[in-house]
C-alpha atoms as a PDB file:
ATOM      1  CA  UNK A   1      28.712  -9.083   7.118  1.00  0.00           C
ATOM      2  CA  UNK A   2      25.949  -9.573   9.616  1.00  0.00           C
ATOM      3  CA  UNK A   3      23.162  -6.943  10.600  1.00  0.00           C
ATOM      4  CA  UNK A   4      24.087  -5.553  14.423  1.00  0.00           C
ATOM      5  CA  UNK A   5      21.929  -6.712  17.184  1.00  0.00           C
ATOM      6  CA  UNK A   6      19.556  -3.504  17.208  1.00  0.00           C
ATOM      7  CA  UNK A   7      18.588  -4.184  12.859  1.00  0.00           C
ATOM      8  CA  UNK A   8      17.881  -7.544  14.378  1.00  0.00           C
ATOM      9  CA  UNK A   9      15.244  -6.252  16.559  1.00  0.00           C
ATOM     10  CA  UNK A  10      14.157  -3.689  14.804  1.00  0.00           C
ATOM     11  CA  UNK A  11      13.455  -6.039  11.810  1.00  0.00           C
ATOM     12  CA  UNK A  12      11.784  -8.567  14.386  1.00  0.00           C
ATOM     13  CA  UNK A  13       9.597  -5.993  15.832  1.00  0.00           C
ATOM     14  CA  UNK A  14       8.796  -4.437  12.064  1.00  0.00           C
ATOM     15  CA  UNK A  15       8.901  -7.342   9.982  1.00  0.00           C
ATOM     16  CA  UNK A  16       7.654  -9.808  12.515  1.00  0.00           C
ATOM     17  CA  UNK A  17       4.359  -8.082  13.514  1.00  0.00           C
ATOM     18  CA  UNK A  18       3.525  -7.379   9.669  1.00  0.00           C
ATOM     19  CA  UNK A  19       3.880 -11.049   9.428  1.00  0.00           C
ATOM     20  CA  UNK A  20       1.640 -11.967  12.301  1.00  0.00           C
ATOM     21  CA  UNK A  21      -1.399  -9.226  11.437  1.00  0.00           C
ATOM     22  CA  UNK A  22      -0.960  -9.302   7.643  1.00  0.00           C
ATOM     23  CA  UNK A  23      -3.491 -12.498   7.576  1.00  0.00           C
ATOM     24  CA  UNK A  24      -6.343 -13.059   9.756  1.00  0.00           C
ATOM     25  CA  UNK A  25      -6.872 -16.340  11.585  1.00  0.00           C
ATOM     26  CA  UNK A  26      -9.454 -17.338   9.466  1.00  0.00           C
ATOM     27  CA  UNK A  27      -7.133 -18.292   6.491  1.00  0.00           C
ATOM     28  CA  UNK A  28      -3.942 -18.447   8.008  1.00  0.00           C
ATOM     29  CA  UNK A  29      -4.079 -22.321   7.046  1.00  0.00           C
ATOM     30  CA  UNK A  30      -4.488 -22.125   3.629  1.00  0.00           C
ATOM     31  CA  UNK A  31      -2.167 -18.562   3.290  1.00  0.00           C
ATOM     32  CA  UNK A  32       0.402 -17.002   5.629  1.00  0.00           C
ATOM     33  CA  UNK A  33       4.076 -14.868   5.937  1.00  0.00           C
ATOM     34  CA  UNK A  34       7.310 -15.496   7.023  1.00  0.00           C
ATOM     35  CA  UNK A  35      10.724 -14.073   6.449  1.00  0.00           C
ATOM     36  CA  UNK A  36      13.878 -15.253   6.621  1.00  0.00           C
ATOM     37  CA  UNK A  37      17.100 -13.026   7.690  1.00  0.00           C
ATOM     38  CA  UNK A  38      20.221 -13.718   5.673  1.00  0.00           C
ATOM     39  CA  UNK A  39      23.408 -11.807   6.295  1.00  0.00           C
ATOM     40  CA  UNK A  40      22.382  -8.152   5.501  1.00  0.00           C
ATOM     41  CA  UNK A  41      19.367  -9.115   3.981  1.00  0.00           C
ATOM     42  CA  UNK A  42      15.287  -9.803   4.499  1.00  0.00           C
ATOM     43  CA  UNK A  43      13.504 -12.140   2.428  1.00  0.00           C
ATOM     44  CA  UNK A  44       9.493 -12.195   2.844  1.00  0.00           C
ATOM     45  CA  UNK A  45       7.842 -15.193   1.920  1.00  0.00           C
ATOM     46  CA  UNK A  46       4.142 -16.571   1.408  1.00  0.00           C
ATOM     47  CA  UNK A  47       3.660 -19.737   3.170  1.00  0.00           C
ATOM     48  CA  UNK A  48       1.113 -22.460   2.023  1.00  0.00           C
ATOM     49  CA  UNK A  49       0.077 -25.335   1.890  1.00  0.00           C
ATOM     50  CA  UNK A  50       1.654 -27.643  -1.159  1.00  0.00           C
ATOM     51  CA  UNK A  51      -1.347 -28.418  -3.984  1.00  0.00           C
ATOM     52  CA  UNK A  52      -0.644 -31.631  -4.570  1.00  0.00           C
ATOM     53  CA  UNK A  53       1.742 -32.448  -1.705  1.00  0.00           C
ATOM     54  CA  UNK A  54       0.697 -34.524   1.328  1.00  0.00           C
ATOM     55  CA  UNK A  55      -2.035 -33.389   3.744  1.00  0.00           C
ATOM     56  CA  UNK A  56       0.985 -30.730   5.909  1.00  0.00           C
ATOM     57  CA  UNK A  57       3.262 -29.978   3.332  1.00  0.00           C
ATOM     58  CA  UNK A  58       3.675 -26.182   2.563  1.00  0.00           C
ATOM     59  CA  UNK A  59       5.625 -24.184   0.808  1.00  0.00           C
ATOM     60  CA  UNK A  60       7.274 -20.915   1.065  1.00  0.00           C
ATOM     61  CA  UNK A  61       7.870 -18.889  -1.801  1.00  0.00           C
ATOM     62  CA  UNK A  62      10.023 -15.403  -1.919  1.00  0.00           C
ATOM     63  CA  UNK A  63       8.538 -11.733  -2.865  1.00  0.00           C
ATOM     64  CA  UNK A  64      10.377  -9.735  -1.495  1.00  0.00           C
ATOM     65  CA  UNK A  65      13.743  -8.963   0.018  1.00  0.00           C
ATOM     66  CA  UNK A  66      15.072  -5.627   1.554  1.00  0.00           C
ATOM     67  CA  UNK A  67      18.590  -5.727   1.629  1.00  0.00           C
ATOM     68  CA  UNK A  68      20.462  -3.207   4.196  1.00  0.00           C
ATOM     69  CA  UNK A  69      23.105  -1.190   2.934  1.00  0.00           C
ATOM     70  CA  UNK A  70      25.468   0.081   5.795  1.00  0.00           C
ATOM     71  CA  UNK A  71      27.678   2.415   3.610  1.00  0.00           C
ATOM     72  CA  UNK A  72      24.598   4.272   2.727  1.00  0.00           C
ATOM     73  CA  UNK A  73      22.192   3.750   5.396  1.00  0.00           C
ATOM     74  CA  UNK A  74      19.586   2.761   3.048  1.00  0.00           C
ATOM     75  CA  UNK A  75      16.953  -0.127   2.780  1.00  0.00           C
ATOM     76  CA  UNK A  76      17.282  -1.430  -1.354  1.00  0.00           C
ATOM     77  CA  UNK A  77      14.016  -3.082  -2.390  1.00  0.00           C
ATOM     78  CA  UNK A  78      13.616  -6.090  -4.512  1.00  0.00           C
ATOM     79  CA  UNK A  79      11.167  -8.200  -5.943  1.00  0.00           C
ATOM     80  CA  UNK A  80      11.176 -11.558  -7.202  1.00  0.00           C
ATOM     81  CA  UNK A  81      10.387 -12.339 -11.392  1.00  0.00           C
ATOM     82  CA  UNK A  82       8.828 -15.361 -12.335  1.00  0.00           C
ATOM     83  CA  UNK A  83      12.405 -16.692 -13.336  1.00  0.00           C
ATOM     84  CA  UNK A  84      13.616 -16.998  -9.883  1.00  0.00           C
ATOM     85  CA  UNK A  85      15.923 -13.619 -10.405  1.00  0.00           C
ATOM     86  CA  UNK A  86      15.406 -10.082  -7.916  1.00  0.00           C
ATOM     87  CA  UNK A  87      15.067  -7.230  -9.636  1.00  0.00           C
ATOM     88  CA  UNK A  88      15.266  -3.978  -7.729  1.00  0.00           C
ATOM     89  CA  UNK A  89      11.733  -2.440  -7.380  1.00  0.00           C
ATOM     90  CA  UNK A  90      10.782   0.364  -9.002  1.00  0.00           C
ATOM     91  CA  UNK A  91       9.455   3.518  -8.892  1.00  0.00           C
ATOM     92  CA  UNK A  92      11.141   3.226  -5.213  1.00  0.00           C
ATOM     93  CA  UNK A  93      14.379   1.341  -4.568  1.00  0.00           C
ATOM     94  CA  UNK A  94      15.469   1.975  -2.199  1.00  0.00           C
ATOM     95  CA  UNK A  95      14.083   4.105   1.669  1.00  0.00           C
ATOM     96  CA  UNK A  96      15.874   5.423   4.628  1.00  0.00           C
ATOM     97  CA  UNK A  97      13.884   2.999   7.297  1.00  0.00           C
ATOM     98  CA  UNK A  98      12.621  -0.281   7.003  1.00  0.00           C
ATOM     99  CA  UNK A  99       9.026   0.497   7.781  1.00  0.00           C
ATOM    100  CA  UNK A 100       9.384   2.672   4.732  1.00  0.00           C
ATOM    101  CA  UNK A 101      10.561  -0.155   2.713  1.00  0.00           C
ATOM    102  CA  UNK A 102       8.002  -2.085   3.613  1.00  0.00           C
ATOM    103  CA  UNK A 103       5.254   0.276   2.713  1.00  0.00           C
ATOM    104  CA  UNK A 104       6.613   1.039  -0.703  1.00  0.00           C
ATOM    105  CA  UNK A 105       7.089  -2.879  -1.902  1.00  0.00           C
ATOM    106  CA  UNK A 106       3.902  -3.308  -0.457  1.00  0.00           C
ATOM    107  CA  UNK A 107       1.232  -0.824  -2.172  1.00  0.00           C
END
């Protein structure tokens, strides 16, 4: 199921600025953040450019996801293992907001 139109925006406004100020302008070419919204989850990337790709070519590789959980009204917190596979983050897995979420992944 799909996140209602206000987690949209809220994730936008949350997600999306932490994304824009996270990097200053001086790098932002050679490093930089996205995220991607998929169903009931949010999957933060790093964006840059590919080492040995053509002069353009970047990449985006996952870090993090917070995925919503209606039932409980709770924000789980992942984080991605060298193999490819999330694993929920610990010592917090979980917050009640998603500014919350993103602090604790974050530290």
């Amino acid at each position: 199921m799909a996140l209602d139109i206000e987690t949209v925006g809220e994730i936008d406004a949350v997600i999306g600025s932490w994304c824009l100020n996270k990097v200053t302008a001086s790098i932002k070419a050679k490093l930089d953040h996205d995220y991607e919204i998929d169903g009931q989850a949010v999957t933060l990337f790093e964006v840059r450019p590919i080492w040995r790709g053509s002069p353009g070519q970047r990449m985006r590789l996952p870090f993090a996801r917070f995925r919503y959980v209606k039932s409980t009204g709770l924000w789980q917190i992942y984080w991605m293992r060298q193999n490819g596979k999330w694993n929920s983050y610990e010592p917090a897995s979980a917050a009640c907001t998603l500014e919350e979420a993103l602090d604790q992944s974050l530290m």
